[in-house]
PDB file of N, CA and C in Angstrom:
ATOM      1  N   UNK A   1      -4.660 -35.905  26.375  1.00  0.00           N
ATOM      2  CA  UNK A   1      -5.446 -36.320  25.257  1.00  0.00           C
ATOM      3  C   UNK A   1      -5.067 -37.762  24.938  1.00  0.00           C
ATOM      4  N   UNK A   2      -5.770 -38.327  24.826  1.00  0.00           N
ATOM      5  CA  UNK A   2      -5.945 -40.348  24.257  1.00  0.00           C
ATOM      6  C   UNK A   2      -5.104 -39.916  22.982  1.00  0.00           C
ATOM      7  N   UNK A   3      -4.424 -40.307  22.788  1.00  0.00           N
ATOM      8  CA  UNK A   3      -3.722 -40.701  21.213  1.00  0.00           C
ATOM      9  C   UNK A   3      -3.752 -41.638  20.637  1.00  0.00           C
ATOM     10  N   UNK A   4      -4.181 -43.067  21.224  1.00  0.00           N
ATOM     11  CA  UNK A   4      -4.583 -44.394  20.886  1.00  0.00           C
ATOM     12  C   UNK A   4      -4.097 -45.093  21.841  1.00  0.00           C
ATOM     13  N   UNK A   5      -3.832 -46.755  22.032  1.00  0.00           N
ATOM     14  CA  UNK A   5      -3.756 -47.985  22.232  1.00  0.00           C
ATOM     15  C   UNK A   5      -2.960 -48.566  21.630  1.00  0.00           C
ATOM     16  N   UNK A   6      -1.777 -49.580  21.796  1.00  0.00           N
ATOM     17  CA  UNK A   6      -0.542 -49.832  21.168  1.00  0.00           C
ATOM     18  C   UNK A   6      -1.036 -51.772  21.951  1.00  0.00           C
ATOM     19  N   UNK A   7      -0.615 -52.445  21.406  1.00  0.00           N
ATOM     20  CA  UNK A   7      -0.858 -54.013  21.471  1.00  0.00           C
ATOM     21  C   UNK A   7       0.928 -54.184  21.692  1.00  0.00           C
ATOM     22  N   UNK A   8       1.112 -54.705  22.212  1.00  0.00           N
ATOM     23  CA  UNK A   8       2.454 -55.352  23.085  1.00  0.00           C
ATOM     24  C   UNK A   8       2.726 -56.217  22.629  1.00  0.00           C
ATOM     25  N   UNK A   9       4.298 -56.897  23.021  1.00  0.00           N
ATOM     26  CA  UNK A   9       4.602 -58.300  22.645  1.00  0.00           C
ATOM     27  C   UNK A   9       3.327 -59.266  23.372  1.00  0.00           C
ATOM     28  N   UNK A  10       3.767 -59.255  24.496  1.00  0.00           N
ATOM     29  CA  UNK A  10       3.076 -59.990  25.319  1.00  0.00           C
ATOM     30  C   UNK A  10       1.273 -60.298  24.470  1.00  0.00           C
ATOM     31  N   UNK A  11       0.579 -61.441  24.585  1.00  0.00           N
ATOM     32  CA  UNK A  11      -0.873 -61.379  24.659  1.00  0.00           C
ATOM     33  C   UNK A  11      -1.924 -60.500  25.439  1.00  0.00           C
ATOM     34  N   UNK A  12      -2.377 -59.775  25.108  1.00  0.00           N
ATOM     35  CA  UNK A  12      -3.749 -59.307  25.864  1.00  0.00           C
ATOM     36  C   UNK A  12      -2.463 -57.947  26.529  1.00  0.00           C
ATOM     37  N   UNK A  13      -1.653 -57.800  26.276  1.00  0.00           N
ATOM     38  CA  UNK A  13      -0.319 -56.240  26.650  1.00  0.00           C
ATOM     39  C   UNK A  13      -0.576 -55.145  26.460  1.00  0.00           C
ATOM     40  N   UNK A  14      -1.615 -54.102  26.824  1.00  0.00           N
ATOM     41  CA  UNK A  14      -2.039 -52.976  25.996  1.00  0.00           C
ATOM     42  C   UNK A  14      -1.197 -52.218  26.724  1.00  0.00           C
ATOM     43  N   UNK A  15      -0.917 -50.987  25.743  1.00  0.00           N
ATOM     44  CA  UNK A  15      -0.640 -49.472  26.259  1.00  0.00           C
ATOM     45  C   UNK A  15      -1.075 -48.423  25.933  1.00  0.00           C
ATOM     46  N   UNK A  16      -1.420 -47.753  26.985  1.00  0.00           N
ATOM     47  CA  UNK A  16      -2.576 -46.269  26.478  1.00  0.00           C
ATOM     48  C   UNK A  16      -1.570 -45.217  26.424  1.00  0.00           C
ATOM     49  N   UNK A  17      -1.525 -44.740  25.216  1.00  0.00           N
ATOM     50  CA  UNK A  17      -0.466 -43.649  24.856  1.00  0.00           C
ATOM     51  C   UNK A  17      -1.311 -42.266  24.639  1.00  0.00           C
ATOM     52  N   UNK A  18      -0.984 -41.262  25.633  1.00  0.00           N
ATOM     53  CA  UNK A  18      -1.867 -39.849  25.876  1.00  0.00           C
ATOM     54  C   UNK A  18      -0.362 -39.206  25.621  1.00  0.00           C
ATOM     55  N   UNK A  19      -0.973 -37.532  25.660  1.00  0.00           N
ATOM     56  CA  UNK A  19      -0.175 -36.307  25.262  1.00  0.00           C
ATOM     57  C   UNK A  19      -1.113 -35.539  26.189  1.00  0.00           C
ATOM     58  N   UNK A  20      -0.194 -34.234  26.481  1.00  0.00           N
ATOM     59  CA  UNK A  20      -0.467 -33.028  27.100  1.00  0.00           C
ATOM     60  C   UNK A  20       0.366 -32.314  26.908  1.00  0.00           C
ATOM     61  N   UNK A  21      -0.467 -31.215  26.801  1.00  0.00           N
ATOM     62  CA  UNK A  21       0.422 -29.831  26.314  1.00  0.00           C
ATOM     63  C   UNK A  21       1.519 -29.169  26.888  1.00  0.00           C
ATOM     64  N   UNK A  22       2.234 -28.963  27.155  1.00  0.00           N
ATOM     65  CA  UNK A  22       3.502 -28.044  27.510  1.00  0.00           C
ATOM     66  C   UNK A  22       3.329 -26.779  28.055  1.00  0.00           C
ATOM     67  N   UNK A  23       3.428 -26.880  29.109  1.00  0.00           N
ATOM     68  CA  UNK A  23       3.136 -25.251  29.909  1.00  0.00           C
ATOM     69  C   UNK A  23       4.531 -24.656  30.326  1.00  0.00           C
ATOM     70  N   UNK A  24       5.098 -23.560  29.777  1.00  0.00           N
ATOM     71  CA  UNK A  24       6.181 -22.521  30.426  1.00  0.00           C
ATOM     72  C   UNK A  24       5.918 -22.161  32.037  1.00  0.00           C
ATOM     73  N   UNK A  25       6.835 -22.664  32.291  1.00  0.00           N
ATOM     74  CA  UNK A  25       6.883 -22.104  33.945  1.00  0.00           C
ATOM     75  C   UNK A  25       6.762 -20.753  34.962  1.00  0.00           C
ATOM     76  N   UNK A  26       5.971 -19.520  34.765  1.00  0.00           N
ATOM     77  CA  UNK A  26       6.327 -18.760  35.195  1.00  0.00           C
ATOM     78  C   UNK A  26       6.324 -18.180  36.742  1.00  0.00           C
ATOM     79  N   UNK A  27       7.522 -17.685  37.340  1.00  0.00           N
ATOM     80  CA  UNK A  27       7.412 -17.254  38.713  1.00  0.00           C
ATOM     81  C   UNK A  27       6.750 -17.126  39.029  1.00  0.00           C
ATOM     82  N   UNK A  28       6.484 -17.309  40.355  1.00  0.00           N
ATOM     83  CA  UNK A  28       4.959 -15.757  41.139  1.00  0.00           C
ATOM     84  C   UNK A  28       5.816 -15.477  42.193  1.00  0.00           C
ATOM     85  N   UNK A  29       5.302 -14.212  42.512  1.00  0.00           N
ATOM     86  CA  UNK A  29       5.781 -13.689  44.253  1.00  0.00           C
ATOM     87  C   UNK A  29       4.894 -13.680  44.739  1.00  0.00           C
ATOM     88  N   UNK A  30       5.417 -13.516  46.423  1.00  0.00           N
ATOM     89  CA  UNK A  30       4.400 -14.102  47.483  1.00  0.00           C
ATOM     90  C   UNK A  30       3.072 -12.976  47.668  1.00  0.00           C
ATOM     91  N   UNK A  31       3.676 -11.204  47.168  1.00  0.00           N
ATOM     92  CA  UNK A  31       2.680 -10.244  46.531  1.00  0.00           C
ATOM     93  C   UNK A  31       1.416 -11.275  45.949  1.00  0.00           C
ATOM     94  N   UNK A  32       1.901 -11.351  44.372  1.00  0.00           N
ATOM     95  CA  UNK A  32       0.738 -11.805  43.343  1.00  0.00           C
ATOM     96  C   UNK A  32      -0.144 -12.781  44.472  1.00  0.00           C
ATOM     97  N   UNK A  33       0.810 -14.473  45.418  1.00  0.00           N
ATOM     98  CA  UNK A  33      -0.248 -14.928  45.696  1.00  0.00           C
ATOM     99  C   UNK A  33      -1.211 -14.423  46.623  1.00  0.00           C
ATOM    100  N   UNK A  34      -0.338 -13.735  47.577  1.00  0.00           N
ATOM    101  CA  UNK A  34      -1.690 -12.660  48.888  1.00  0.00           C
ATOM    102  C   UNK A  34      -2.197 -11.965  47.892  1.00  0.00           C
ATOM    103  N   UNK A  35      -2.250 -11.458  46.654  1.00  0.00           N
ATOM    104  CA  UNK A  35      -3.100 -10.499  45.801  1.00  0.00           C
ATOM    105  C   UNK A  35      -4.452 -11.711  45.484  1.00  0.00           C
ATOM    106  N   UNK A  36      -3.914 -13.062  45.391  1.00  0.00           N
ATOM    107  CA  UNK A  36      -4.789 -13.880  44.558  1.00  0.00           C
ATOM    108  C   UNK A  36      -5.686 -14.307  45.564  1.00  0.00           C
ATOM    109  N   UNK A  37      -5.250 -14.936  46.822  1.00  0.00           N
ATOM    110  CA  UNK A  37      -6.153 -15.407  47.724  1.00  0.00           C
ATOM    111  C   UNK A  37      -6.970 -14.389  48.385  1.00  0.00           C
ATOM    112  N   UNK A  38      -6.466 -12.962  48.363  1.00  0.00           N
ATOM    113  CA  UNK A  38      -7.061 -11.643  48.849  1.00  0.00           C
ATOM    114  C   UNK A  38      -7.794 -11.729  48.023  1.00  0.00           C
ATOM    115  N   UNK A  39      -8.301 -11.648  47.234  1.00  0.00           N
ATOM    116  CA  UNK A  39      -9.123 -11.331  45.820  1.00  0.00           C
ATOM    117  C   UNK A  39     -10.239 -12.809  45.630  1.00  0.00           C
ATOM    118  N   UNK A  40      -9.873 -13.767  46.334  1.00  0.00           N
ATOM    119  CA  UNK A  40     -11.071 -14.792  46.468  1.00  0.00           C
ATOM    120  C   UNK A  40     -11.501 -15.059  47.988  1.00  0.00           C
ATOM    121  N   UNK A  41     -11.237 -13.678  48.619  1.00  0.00           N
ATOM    122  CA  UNK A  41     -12.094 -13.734  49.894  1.00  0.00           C
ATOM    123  C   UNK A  41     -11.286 -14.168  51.167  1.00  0.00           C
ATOM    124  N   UNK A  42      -9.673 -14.776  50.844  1.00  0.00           N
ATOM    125  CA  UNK A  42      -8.700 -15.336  52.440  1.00  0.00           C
ATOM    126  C   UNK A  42      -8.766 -14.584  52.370  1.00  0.00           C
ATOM    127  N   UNK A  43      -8.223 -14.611  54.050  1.00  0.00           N
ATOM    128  CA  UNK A  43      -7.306 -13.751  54.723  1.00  0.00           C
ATOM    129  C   UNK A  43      -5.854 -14.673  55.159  1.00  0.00           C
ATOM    130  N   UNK A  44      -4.724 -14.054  55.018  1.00  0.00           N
ATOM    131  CA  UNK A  44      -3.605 -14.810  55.468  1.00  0.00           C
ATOM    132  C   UNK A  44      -3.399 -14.923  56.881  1.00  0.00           C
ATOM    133  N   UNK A  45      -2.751 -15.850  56.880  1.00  0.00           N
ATOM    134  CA  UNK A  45      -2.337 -16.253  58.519  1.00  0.00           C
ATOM    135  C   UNK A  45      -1.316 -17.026  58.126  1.00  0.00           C
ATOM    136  N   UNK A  46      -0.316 -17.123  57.534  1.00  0.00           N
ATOM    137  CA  UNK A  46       1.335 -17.404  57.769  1.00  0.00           C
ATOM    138  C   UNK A  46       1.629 -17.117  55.925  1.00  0.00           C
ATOM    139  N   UNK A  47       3.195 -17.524  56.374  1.00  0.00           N
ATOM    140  CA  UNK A  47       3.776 -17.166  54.928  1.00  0.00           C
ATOM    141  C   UNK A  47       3.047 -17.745  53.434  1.00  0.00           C
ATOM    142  N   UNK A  48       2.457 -18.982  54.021  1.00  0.00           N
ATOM    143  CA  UNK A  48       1.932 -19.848  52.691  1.00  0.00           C
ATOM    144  C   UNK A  48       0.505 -20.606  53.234  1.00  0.00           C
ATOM    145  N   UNK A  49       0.260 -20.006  53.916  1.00  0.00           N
ATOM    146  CA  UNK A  49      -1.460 -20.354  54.495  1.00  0.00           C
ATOM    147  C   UNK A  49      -2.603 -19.465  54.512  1.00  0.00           C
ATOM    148  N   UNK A  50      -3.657 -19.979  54.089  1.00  0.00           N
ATOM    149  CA  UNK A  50      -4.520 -18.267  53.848  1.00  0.00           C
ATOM    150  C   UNK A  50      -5.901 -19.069  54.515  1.00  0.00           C
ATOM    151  N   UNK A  51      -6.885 -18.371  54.819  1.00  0.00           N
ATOM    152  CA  UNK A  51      -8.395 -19.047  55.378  1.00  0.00           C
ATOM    153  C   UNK A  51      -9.877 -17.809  55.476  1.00  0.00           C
ATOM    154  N   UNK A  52     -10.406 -19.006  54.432  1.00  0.00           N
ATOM    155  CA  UNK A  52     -11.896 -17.738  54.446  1.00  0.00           C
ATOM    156  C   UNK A  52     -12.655 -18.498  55.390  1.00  0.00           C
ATOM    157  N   UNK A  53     -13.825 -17.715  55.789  1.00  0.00           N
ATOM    158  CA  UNK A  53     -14.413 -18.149  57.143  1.00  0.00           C
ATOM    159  C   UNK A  53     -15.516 -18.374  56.896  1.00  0.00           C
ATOM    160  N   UNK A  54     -15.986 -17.826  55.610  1.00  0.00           N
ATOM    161  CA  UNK A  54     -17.407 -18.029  54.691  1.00  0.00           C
ATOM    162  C   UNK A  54     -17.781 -19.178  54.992  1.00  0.00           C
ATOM    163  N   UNK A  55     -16.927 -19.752  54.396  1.00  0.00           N
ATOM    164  CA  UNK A  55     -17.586 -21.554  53.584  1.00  0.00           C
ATOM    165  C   UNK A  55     -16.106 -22.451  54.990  1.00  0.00           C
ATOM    166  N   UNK A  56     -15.490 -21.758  55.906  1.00  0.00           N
ATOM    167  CA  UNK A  56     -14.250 -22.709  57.144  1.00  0.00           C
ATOM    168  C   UNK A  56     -13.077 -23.061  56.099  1.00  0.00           C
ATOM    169  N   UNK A  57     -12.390 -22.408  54.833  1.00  0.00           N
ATOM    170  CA  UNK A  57     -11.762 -22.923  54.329  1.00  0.00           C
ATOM    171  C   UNK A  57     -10.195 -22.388  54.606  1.00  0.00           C
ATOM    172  N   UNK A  58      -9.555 -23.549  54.595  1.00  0.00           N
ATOM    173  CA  UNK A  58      -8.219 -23.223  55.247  1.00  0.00           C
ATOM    174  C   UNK A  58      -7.526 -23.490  53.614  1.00  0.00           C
ATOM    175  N   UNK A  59      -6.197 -22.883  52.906  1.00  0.00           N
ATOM    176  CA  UNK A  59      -5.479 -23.198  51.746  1.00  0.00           C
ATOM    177  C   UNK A  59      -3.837 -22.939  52.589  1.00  0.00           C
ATOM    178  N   UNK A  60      -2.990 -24.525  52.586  1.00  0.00           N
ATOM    179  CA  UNK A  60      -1.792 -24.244  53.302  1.00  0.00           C
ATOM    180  C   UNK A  60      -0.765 -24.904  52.207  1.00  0.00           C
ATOM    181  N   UNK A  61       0.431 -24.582  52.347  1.00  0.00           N
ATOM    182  CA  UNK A  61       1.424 -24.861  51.818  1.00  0.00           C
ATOM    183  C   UNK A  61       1.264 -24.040  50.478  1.00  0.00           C
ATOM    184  N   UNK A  62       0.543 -23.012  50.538  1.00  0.00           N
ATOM    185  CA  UNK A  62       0.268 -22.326  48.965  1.00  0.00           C
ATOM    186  C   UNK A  62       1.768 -21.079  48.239  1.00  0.00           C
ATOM    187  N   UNK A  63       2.702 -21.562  48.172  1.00  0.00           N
ATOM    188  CA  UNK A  63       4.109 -20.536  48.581  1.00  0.00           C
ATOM    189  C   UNK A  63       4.181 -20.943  46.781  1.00  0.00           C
ATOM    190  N   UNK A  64       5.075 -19.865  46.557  1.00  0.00           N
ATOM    191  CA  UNK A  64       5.855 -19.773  44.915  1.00  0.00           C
ATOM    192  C   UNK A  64       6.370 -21.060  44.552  1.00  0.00           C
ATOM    193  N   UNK A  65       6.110 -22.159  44.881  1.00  0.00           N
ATOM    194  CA  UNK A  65       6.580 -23.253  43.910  1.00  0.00           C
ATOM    195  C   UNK A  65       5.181 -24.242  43.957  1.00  0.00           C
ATOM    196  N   UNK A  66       4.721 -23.840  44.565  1.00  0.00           N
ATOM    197  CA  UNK A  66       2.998 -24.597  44.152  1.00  0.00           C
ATOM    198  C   UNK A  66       1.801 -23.800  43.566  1.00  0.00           C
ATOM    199  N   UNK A  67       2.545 -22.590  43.066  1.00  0.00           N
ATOM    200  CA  UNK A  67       1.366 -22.087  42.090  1.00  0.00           C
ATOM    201  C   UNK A  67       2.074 -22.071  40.651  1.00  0.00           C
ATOM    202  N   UNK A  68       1.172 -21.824  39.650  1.00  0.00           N
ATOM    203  CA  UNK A  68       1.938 -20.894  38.299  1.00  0.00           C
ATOM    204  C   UNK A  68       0.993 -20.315  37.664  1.00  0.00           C
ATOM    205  N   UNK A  69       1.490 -20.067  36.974  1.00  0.00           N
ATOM    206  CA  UNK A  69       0.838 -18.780  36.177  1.00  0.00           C
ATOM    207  C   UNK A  69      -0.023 -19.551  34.690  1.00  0.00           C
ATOM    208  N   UNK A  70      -1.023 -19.306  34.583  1.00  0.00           N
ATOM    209  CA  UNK A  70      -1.558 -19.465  33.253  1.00  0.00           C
ATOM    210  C   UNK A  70      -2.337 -18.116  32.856  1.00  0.00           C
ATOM    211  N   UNK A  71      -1.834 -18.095  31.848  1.00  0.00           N
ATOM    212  CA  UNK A  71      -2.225 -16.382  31.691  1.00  0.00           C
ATOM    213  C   UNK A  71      -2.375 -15.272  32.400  1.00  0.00           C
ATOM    214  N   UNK A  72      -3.295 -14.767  33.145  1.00  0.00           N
ATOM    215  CA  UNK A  72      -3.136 -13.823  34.039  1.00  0.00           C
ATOM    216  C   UNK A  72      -3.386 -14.259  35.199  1.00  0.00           C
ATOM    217  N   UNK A  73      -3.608 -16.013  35.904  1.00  0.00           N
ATOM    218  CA  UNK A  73      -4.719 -16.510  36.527  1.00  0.00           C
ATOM    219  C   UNK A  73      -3.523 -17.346  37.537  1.00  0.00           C
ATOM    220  N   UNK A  74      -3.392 -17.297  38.524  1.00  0.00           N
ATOM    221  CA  UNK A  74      -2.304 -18.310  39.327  1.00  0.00           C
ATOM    222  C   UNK A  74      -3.087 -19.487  39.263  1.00  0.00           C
ATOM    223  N   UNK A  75      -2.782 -20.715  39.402  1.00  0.00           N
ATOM    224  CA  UNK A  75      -2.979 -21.971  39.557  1.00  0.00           C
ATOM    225  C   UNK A  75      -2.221 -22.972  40.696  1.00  0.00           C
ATOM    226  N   UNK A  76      -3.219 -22.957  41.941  1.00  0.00           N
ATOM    227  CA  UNK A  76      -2.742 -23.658  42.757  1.00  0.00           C
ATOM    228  C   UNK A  76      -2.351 -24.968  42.535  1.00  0.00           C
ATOM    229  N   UNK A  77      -1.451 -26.505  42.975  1.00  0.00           N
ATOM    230  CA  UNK A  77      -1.356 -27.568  42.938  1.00  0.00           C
ATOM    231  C   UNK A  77      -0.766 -27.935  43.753  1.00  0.00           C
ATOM    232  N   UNK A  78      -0.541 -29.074  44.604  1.00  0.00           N
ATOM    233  CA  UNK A  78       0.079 -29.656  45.605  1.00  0.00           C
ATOM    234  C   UNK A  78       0.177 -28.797  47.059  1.00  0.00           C
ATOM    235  N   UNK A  79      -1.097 -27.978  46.776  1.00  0.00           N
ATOM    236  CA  UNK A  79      -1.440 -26.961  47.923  1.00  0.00           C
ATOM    237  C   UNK A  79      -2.212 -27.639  48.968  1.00  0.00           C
ATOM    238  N   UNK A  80      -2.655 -27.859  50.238  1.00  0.00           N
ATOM    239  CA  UNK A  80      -3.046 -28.484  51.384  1.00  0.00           C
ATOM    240  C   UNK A  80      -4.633 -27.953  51.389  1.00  0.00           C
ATOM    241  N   UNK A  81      -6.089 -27.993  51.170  1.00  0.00           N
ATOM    242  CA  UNK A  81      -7.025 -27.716  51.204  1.00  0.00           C
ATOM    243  C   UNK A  81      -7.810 -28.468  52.644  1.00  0.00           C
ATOM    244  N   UNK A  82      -8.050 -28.041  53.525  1.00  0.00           N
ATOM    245  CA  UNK A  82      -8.957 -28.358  54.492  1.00  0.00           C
ATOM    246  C   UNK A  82      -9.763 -27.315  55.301  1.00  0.00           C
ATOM    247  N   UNK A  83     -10.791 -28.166  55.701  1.00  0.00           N
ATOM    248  CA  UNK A  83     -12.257 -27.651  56.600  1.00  0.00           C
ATOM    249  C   UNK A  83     -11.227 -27.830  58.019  1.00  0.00           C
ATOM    250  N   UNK A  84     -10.582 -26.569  58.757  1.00  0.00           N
ATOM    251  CA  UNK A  84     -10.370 -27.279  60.316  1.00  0.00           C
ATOM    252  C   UNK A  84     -11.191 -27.033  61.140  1.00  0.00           C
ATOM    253  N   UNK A  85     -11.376 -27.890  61.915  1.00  0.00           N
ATOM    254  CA  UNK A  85     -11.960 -27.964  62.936  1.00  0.00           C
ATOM    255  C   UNK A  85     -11.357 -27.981  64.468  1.00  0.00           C
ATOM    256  N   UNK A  86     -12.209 -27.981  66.047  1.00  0.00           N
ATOM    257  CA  UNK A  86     -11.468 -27.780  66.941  1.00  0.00           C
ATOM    258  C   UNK A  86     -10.628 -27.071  67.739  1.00  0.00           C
ATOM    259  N   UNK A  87      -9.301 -27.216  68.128  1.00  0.00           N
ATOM    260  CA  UNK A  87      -8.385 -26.513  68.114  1.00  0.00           C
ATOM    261  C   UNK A  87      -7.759 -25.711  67.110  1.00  0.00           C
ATOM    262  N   UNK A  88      -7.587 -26.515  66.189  1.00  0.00           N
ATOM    263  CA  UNK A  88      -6.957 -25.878  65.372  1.00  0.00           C
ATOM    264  C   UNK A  88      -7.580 -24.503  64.497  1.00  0.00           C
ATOM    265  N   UNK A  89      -9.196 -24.962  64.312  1.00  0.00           N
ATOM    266  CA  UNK A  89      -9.820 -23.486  63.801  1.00  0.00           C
ATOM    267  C   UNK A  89      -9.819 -22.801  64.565  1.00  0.00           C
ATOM    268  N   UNK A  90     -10.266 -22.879  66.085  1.00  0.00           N
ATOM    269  CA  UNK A  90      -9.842 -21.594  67.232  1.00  0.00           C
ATOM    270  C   UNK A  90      -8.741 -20.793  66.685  1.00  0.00           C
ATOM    271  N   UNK A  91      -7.917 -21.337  66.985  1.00  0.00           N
ATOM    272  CA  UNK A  91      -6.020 -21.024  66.457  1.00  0.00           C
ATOM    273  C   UNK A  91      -6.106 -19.835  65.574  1.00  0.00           C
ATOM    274  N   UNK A  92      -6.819 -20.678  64.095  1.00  0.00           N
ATOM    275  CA  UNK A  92      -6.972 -19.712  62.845  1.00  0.00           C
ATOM    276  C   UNK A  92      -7.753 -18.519  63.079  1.00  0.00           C
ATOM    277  N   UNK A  93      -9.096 -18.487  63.452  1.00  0.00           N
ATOM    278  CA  UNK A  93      -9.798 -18.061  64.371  1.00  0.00           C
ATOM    279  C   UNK A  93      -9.631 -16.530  65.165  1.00  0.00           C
ATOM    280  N   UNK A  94      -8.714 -17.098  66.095  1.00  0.00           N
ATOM    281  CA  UNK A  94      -8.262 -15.954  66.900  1.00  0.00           C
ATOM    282  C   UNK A  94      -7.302 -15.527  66.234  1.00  0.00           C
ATOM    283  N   UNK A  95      -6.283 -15.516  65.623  1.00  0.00           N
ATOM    284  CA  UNK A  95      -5.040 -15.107  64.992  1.00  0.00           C
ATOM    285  C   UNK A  95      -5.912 -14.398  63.850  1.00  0.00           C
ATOM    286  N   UNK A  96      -6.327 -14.497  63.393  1.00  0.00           N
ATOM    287  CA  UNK A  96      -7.213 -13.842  62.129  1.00  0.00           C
ATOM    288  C   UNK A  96      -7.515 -13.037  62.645  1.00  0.00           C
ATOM    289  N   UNK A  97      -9.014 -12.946  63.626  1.00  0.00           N
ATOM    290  CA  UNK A  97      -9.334 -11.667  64.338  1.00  0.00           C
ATOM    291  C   UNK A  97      -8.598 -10.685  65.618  1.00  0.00           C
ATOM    292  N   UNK A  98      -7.472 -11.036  65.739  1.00  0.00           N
ATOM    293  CA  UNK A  98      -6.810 -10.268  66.212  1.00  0.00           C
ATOM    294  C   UNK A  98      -5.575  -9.233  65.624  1.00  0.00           C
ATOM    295  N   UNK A  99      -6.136 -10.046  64.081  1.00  0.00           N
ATOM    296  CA  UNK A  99      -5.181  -8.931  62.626  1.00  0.00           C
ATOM    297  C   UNK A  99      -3.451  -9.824  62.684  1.00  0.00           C
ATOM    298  N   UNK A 100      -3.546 -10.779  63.226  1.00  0.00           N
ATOM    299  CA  UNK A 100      -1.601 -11.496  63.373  1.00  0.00           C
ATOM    300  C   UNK A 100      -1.653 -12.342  62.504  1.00  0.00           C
ATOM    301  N   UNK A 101      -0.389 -12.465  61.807  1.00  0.00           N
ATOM    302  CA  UNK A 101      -0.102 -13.305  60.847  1.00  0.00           C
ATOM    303  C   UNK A 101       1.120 -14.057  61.394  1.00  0.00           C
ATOM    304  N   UNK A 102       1.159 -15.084  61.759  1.00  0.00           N
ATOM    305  CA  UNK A 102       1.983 -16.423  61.976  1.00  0.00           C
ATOM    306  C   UNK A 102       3.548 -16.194  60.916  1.00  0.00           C
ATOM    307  N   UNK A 103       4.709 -16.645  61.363  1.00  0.00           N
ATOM    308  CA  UNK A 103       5.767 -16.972  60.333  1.00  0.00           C
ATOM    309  C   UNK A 103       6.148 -18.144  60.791  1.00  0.00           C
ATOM    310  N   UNK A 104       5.501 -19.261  59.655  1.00  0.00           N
ATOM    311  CA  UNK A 104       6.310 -20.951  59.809  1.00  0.00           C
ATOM    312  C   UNK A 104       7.976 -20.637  59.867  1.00  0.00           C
ATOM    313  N   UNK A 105       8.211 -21.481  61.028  1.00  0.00           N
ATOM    314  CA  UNK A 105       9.757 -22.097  60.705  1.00  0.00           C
ATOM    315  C   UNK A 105       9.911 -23.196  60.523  1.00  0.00           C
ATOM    316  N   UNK A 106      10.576 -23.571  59.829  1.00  0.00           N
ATOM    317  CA  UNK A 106      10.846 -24.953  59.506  1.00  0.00           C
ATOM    318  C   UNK A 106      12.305 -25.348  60.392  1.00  0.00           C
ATOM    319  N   UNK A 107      12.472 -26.175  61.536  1.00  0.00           N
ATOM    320  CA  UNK A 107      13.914 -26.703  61.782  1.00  0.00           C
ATOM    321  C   UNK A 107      14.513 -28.168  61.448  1.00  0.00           C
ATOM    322  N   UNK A 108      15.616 -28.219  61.373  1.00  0.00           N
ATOM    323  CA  UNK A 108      15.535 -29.197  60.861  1.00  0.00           C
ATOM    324  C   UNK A 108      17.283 -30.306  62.080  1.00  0.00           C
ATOM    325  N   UNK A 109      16.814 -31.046  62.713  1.00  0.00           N
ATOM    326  CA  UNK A 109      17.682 -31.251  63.308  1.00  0.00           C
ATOM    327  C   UNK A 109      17.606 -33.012  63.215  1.00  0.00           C
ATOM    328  N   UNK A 110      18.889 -33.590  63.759  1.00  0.00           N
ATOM    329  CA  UNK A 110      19.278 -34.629  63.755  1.00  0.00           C
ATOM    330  C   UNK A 110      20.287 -35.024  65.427  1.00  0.00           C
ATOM    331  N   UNK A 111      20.077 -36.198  65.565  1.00  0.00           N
ATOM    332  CA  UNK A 111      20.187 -37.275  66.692  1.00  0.00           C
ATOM    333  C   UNK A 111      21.916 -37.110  67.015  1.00  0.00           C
ATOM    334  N   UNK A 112      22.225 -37.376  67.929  1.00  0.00           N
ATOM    335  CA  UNK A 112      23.515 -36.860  67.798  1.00  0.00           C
ATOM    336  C   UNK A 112      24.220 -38.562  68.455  1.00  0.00           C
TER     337      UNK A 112
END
């Protein structure tokens, strides 16, 4: 919300001073989010990736620290949204219709 405009030392120095409300943080488990993306039509294909085939939509990186909770309603953010194409929708594609769900690993190595 705009709260006003503040004039600076400086000449011609403005500052736009806004507010926003305060949201409590609450958990989710990886249940609630396969309940949430199940319930708007994905299907999963790894721990934090889901894809409906309706409209080619892929939702990745969607794991318990990029959703929250507002009332009864999860809220995705800093979640990965893309149309794939190519290889990579094959991929989704076949892994989907063959009922398999993918587990990302993450490694993490260094140069010796």
């Amino acid at each position: 919300m705009l709260e006003g405009i503040i004039a600076q030392d400086a000449p011609r120095d403005l500052a736009i001073v806004t507010s926003q409300p305060r949201f409590d943080i609450v958990p989710v488990s990886t249940p609630e989010i396969d309940a949430c993306f199940a319930g708007l039509g994905f299907q999963k294909v790894t721990d934090s990736a889901y894809y409906r085939a309706e409209d080619n939509l892929g939702v990745f990186d969607a794991h318990d620290k990029n959703l929250v909770r507002a009332g009864d309603d999860l809220i995705p953010f800093d979640v990965i949204p893309c149309h794939p194409g190519g290889g990579f929708l094959q991929f989704i594609q076949d892994t989907v219709s063959a009922g398999h769900q993918l587990r990302a690993v993450r490694t993490v190595s260094t140069a010796s």
